[in-house]
PDB file of N, CA and C in Angstrom:
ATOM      1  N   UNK A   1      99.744 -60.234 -70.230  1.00  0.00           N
ATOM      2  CA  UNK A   1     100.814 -61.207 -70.317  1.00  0.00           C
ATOM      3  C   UNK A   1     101.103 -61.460 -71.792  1.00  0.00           C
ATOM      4  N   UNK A   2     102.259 -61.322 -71.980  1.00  0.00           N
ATOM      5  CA  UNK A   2     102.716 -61.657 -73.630  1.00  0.00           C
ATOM      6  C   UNK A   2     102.707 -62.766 -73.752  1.00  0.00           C
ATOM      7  N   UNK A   3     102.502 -63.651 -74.963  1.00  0.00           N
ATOM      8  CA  UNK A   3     102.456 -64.598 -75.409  1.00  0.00           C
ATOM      9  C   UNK A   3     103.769 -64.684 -76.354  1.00  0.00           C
ATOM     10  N   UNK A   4     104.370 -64.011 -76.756  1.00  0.00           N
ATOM     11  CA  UNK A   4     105.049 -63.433 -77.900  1.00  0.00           C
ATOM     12  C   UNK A   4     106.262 -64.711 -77.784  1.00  0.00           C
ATOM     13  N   UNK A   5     106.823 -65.437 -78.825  1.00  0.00           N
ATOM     14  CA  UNK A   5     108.001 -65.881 -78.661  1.00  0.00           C
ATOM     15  C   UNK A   5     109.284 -64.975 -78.798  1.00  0.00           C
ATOM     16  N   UNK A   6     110.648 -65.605 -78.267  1.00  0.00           N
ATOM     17  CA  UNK A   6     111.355 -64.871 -78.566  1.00  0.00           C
ATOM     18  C   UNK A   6     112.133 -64.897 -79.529  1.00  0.00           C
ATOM     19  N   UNK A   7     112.863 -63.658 -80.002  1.00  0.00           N
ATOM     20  CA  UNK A   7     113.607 -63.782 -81.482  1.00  0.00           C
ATOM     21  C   UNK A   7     114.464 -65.341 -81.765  1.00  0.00           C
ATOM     22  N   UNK A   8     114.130 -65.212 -83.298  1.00  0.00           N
ATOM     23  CA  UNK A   8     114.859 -66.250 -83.889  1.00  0.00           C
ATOM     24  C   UNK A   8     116.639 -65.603 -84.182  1.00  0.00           C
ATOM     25  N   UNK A   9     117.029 -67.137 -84.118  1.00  0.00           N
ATOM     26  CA  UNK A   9     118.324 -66.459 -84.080  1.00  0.00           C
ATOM     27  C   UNK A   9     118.590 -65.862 -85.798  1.00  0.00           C
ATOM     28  N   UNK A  10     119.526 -65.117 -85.549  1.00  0.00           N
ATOM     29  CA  UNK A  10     119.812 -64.243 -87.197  1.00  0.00           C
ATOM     30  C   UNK A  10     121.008 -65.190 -87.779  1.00  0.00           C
ATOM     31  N   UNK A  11     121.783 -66.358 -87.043  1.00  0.00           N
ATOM     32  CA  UNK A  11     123.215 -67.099 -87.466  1.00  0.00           C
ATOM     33  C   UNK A  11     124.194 -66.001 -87.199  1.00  0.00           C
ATOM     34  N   UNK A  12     124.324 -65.319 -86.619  1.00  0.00           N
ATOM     35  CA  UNK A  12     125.168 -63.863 -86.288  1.00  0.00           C
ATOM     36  C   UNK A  12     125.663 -64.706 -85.066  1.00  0.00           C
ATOM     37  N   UNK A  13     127.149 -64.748 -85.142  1.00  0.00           N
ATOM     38  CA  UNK A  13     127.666 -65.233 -83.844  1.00  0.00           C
ATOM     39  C   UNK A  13     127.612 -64.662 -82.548  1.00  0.00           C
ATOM     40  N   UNK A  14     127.619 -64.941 -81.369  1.00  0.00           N
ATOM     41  CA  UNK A  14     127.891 -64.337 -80.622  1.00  0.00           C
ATOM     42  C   UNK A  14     129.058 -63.361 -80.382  1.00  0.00           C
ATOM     43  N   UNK A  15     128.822 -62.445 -79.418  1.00  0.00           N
ATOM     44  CA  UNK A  15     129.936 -61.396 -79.366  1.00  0.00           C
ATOM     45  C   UNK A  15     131.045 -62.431 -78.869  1.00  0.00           C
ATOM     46  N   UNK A  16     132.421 -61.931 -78.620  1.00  0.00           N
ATOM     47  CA  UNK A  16     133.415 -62.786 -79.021  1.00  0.00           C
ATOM     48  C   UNK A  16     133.556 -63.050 -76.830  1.00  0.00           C
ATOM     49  N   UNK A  17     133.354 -62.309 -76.585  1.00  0.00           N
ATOM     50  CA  UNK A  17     133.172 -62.645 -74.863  1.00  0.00           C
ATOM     51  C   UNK A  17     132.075 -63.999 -74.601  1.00  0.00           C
ATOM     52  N   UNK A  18     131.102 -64.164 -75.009  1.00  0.00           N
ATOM     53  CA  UNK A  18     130.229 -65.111 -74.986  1.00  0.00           C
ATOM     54  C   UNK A  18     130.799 -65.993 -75.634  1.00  0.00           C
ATOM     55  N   UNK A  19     131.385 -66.161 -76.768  1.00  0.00           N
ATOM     56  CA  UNK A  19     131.631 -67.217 -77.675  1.00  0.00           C
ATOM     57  C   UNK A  19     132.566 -67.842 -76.810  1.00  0.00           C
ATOM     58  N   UNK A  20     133.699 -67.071 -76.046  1.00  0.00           N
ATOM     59  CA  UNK A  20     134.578 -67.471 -75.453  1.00  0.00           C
ATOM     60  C   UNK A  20     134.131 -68.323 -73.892  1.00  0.00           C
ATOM     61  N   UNK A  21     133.408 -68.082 -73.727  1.00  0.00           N
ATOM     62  CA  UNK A  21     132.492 -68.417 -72.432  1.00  0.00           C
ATOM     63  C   UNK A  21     131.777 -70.134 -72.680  1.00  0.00           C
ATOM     64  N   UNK A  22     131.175 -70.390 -74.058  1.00  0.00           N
ATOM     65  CA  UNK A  22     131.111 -71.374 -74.132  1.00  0.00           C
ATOM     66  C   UNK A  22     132.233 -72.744 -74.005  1.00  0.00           C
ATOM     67  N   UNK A  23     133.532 -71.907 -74.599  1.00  0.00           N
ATOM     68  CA  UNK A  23     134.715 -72.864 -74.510  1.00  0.00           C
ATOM     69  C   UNK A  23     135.023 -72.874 -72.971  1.00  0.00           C
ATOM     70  N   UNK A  24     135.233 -72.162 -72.663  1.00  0.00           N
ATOM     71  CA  UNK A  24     135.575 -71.861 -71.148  1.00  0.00           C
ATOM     72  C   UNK A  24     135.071 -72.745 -69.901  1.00  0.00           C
ATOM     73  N   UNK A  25     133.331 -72.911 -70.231  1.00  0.00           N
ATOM     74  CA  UNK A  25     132.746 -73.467 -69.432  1.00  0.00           C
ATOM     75  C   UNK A  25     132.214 -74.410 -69.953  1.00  0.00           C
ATOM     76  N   UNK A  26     132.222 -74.813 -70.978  1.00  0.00           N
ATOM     77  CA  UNK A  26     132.253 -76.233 -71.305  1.00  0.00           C
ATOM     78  C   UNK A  26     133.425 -77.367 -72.058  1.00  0.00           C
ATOM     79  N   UNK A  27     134.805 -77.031 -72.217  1.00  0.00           N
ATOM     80  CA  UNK A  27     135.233 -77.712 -72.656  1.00  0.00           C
ATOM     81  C   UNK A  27     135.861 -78.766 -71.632  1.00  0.00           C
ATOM     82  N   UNK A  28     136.118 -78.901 -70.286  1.00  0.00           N
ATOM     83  CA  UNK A  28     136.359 -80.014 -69.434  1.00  0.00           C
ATOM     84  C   UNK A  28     135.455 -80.911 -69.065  1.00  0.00           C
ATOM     85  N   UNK A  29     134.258 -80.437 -69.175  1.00  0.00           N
ATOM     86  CA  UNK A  29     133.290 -81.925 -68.979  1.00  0.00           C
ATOM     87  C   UNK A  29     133.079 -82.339 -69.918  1.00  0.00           C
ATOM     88  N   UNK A  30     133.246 -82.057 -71.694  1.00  0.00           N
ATOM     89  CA  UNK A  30     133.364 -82.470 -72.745  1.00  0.00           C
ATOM     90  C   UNK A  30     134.536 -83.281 -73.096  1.00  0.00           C
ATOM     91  N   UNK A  31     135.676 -82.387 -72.501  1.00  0.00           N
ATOM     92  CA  UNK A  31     136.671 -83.940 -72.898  1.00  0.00           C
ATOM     93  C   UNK A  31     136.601 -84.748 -71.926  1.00  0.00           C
ATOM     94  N   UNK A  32     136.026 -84.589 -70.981  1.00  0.00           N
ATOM     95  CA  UNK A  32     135.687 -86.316 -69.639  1.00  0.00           C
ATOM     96  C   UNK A  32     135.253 -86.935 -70.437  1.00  0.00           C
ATOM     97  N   UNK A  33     133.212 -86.215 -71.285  1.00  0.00           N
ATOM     98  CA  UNK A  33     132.797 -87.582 -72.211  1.00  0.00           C
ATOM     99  C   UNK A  33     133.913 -87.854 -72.972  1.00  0.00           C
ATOM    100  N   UNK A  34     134.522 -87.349 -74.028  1.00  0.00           N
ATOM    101  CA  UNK A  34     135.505 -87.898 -75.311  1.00  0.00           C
ATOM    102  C   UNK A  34     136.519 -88.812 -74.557  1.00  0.00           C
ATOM    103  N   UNK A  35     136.910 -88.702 -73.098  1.00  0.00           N
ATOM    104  CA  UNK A  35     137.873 -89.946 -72.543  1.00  0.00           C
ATOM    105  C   UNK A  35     137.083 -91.158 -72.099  1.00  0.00           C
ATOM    106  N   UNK A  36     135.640 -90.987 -72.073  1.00  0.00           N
ATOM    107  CA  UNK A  36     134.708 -91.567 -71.218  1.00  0.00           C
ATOM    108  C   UNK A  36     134.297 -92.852 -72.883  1.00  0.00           C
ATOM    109  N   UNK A  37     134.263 -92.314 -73.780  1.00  0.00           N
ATOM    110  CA  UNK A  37     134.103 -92.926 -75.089  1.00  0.00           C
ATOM    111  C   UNK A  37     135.732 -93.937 -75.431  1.00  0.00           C
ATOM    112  N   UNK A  38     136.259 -93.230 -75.529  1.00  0.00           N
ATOM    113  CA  UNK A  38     137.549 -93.733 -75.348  1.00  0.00           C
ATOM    114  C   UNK A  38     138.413 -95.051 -74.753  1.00  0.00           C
ATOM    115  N   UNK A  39     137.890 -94.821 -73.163  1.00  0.00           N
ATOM    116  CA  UNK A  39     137.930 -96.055 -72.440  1.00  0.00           C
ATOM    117  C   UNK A  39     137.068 -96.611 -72.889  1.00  0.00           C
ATOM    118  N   UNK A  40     135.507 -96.425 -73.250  1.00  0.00           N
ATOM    119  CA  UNK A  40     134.570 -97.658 -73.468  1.00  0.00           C
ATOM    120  C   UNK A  40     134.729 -98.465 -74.785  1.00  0.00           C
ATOM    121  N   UNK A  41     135.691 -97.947 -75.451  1.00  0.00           N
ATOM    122  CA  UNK A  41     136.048 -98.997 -76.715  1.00  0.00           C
ATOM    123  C   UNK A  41     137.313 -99.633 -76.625  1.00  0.00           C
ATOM    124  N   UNK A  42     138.425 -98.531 -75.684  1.00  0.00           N
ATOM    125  CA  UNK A  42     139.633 -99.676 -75.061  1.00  0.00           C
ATOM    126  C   UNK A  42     139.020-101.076 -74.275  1.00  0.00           C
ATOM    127  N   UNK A  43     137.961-100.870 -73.804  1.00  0.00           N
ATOM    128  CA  UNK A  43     137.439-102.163 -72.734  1.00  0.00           C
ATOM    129  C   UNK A  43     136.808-103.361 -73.907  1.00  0.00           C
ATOM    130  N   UNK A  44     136.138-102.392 -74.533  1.00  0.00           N
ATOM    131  CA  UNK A  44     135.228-103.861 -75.498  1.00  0.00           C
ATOM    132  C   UNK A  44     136.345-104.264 -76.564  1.00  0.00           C
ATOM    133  N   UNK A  45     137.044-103.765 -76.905  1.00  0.00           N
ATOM    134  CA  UNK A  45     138.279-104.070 -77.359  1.00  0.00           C
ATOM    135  C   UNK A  45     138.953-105.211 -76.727  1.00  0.00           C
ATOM    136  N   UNK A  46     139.173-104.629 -76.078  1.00  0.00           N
ATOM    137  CA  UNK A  46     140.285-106.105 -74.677  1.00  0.00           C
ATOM    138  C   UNK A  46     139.162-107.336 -74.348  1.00  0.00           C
ATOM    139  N   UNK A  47     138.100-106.684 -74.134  1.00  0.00           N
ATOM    140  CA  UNK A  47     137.285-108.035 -73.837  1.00  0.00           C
ATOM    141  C   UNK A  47     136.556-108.870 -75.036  1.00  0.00           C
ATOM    142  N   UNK A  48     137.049-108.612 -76.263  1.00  0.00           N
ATOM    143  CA  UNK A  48     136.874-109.106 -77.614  1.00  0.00           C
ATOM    144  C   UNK A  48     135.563-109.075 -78.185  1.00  0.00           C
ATOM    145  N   UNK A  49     134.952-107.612 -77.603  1.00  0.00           N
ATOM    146  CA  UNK A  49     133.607-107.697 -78.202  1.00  0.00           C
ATOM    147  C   UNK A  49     133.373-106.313 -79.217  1.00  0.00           C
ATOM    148  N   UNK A  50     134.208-105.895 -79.786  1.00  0.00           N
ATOM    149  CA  UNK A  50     134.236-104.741 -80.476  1.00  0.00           C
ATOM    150  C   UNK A  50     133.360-104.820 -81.870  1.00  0.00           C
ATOM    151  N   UNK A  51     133.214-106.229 -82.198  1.00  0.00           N
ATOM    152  CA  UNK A  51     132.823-106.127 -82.825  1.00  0.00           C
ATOM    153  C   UNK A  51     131.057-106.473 -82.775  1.00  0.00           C
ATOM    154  N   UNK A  52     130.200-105.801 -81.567  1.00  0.00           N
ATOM    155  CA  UNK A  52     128.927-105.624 -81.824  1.00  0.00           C
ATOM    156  C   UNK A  52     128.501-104.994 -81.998  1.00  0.00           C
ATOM    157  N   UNK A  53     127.378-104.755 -82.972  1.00  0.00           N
ATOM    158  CA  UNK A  53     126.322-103.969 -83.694  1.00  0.00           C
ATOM    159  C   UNK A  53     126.768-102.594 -82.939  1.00  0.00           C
ATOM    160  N   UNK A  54     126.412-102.237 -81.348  1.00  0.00           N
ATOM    161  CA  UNK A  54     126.290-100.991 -81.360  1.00  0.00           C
ATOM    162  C   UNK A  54     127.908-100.363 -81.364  1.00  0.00           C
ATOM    163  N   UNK A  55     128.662-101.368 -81.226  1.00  0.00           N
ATOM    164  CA  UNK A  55     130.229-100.857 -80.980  1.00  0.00           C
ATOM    165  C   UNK A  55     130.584 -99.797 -82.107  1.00  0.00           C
ATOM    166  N   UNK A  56     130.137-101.145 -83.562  1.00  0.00           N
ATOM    167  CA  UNK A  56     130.525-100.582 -84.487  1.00  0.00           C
ATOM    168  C   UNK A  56     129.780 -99.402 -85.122  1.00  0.00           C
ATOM    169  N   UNK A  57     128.570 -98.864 -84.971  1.00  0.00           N
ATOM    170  CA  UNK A  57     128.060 -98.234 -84.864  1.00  0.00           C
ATOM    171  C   UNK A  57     128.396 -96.943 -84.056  1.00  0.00           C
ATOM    172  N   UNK A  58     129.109 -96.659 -83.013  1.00  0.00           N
ATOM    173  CA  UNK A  58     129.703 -95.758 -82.343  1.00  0.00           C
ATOM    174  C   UNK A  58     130.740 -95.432 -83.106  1.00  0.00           C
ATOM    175  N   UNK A  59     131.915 -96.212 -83.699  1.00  0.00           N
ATOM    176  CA  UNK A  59     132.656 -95.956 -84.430  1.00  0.00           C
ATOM    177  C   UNK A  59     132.446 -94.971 -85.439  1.00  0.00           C
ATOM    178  N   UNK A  60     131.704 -95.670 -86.539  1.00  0.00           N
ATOM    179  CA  UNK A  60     131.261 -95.244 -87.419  1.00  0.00           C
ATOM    180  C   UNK A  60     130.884 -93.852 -86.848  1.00  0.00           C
ATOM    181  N   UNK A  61     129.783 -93.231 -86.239  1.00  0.00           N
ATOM    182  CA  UNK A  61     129.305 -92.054 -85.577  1.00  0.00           C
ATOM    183  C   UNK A  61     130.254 -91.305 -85.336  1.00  0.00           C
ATOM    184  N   UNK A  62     131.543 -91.649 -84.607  1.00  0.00           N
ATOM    185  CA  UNK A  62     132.212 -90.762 -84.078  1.00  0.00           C
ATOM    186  C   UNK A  62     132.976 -89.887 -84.768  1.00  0.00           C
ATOM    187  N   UNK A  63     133.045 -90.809 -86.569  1.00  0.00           N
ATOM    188  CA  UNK A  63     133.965 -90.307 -87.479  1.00  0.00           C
ATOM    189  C   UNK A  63     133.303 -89.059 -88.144  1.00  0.00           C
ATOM    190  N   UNK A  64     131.748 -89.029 -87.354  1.00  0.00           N
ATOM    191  CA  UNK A  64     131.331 -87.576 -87.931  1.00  0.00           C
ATOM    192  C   UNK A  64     131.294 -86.568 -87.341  1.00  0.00           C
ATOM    193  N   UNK A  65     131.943 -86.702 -85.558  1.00  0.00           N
ATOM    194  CA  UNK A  65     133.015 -85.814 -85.342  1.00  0.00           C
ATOM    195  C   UNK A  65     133.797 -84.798 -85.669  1.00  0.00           C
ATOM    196  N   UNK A  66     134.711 -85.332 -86.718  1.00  0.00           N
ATOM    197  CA  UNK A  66     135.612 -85.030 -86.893  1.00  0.00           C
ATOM    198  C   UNK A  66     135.698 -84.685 -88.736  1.00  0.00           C
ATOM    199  N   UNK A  67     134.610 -84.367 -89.178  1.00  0.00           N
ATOM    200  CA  UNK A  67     134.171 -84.584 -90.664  1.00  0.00           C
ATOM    201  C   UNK A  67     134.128 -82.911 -91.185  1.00  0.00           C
ATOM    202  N   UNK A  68     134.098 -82.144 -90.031  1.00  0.00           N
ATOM    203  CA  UNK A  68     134.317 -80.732 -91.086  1.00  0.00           C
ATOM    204  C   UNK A  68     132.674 -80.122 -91.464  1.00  0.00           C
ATOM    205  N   UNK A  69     131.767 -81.309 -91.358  1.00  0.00           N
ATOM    206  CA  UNK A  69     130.240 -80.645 -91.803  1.00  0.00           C
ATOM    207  C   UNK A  69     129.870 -79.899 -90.553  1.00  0.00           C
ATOM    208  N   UNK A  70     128.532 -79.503 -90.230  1.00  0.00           N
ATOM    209  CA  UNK A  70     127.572 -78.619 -89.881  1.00  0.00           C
ATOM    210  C   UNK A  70     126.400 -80.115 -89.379  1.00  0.00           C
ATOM    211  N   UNK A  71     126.091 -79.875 -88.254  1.00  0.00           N
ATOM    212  CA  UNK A  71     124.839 -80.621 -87.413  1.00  0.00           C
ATOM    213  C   UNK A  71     125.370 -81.675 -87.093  1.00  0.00           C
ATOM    214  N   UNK A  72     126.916 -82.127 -86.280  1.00  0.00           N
ATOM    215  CA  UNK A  72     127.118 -82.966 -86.122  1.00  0.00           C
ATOM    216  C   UNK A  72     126.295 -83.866 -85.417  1.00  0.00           C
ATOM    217  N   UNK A  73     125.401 -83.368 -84.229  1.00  0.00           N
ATOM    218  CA  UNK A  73     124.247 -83.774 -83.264  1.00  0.00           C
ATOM    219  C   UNK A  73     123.321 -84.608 -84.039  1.00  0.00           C
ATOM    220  N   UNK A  74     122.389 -83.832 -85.080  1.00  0.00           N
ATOM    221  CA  UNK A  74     121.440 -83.896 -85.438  1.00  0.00           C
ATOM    222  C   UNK A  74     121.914 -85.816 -86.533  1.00  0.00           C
ATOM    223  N   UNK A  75     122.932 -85.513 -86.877  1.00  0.00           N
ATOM    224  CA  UNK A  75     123.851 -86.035 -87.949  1.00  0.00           C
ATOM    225  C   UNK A  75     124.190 -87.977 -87.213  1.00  0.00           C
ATOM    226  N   UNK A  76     124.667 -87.644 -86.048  1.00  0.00           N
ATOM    227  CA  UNK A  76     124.662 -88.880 -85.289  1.00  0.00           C
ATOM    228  C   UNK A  76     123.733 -89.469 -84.830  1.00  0.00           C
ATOM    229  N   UNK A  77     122.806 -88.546 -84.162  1.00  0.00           N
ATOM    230  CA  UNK A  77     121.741 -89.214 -83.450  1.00  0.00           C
ATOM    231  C   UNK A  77     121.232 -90.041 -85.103  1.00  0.00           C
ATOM    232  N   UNK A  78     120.505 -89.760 -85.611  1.00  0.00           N
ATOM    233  CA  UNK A  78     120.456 -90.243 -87.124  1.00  0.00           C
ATOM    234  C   UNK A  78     121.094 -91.465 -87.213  1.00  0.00           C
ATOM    235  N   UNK A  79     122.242 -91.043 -87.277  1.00  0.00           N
ATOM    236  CA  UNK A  79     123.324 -92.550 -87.625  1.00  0.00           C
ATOM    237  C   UNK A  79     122.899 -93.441 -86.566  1.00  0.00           C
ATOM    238  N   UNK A  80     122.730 -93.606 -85.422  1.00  0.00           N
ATOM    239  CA  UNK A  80     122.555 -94.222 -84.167  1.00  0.00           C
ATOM    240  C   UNK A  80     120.826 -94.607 -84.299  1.00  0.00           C
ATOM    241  N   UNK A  81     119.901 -94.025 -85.233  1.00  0.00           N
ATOM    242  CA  UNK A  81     118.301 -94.102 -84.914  1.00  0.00           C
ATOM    243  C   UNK A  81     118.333 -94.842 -85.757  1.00  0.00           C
ATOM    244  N   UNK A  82     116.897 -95.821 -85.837  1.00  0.00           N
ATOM    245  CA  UNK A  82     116.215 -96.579 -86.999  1.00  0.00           C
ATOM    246  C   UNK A  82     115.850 -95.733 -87.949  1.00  0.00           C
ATOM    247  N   UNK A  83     116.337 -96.071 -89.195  1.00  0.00           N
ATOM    248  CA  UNK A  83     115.742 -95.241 -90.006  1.00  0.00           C
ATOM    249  C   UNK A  83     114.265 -95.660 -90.576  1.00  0.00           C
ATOM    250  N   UNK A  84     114.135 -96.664 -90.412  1.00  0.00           N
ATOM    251  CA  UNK A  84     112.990 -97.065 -90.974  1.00  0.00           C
ATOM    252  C   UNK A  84     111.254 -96.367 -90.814  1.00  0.00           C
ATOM    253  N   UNK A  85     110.448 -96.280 -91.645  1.00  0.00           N
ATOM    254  CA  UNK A  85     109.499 -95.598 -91.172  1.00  0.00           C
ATOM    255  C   UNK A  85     107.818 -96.163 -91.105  1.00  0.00           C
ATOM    256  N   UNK A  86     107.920 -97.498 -91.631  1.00  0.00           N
ATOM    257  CA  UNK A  86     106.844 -98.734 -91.461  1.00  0.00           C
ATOM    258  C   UNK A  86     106.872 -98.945 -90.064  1.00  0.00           C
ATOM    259  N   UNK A  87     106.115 -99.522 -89.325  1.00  0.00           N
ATOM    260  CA  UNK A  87     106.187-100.109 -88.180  1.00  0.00           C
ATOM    261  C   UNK A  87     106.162-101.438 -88.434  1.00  0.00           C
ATOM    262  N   UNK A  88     106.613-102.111 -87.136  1.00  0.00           N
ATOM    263  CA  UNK A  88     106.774-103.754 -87.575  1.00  0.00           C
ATOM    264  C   UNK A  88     105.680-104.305 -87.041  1.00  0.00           C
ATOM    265  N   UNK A  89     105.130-105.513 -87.651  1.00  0.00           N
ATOM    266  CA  UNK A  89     104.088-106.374 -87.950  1.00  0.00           C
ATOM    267  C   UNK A  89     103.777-106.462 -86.223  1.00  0.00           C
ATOM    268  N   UNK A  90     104.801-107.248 -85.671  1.00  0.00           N
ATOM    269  CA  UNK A  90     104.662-107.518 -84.486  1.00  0.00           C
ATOM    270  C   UNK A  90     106.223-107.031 -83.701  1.00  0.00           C
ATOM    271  N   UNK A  91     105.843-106.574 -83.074  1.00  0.00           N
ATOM    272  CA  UNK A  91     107.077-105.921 -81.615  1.00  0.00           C
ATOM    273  C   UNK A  91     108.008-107.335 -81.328  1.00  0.00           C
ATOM    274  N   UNK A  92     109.071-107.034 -80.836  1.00  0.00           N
ATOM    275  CA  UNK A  92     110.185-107.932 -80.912  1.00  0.00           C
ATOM    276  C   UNK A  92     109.926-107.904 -79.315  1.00  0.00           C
ATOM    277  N   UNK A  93     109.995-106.792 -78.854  1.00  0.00           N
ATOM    278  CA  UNK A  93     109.206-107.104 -77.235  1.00  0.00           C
ATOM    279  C   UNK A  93     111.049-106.211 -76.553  1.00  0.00           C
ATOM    280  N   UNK A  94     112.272-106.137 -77.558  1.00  0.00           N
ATOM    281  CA  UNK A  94     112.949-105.759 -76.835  1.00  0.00           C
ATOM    282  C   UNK A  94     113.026-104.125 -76.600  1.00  0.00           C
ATOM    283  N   UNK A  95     113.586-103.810 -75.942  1.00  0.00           N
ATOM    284  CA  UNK A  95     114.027-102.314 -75.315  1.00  0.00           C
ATOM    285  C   UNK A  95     114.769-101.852 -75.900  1.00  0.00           C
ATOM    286  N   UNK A  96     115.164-100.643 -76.241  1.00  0.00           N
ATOM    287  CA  UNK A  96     115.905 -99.560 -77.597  1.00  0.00           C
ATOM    288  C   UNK A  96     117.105-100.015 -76.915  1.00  0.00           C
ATOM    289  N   UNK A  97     117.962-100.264 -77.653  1.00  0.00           N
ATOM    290  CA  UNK A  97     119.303-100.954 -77.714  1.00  0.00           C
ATOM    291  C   UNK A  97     120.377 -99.708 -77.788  1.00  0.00           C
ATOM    292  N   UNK A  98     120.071 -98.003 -78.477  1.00  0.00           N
ATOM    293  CA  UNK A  98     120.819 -97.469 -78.551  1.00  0.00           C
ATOM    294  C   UNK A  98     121.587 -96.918 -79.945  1.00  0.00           C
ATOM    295  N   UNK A  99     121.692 -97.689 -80.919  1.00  0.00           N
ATOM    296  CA  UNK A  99     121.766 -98.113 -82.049  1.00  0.00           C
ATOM    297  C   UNK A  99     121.399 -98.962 -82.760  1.00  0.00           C
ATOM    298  N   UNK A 100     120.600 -99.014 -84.204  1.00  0.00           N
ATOM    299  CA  UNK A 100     119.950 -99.564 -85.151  1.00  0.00           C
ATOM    300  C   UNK A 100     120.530-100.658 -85.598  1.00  0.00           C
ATOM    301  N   UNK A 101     120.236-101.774 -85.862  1.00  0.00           N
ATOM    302  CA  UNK A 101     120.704-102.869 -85.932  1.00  0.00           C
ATOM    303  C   UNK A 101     119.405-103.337 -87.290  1.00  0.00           C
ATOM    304  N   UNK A 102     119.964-103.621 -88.711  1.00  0.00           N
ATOM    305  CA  UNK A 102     119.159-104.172 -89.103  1.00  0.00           C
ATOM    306  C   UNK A 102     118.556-105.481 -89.121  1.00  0.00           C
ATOM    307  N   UNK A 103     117.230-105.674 -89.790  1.00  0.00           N
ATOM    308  CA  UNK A 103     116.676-107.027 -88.975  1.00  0.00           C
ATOM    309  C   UNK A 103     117.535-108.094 -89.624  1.00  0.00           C
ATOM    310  N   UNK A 104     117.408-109.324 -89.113  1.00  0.00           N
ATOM    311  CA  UNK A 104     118.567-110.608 -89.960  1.00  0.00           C
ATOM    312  C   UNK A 104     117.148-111.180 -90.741  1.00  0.00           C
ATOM    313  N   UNK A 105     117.825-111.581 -91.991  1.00  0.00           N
ATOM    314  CA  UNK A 105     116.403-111.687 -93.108  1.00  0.00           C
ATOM    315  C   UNK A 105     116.488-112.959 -92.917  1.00  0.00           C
TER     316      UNK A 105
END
């Protein structure tokens, strides 16, 4: 039995049939999420809460979208995580909220 992993990728795109295959079969449940984001800030909008921590925080995130760089994934989740790398004295006791909220001093 091999143990062997398999090749690393070389950054060599896929052949242009595959490449096309990704758009193909994933771009309609991708724009559901992007309408699915969409409505959820038309709503907190109307219901005058746009402006909480994680709202604005989605905002912010989304504009790296649309930014032209490389790792957009890696890039948001980031924007959306604690950056911090101390642990805190004592636990606040709440549940991951989703987005980082710094502490109020």
């Amino acid at each position: 039995m091999s143990t062997s992993r398999p090749p690393r990728s070389t950054g060599q795109l896929p052949p242009s049939s595959a490449a096309q295959a990704i758009v193909d079969t994933s771009f309609v449940p991708v724009r559901a999420k992007l309408l699915e984001v969409a409505a959820f800030l038309d709503r907190v909008e109307r219901y005058g809460v746009a402006d909480d921590f994680r709202c604005a925080a989605l905002r912010q995130a989304a504009g790296l979208l649309v930014d032209g760089e490389p790792e957009r994934a890696r890039r948001i989740l980031e924007a959306l995580s604690d950056p911090t790398t101390a642990p805190e004295a004592t636990s606040s006791g709440k549940a991951a909220l989703g987005a980082w909220q710094p502490p109020v001093r």
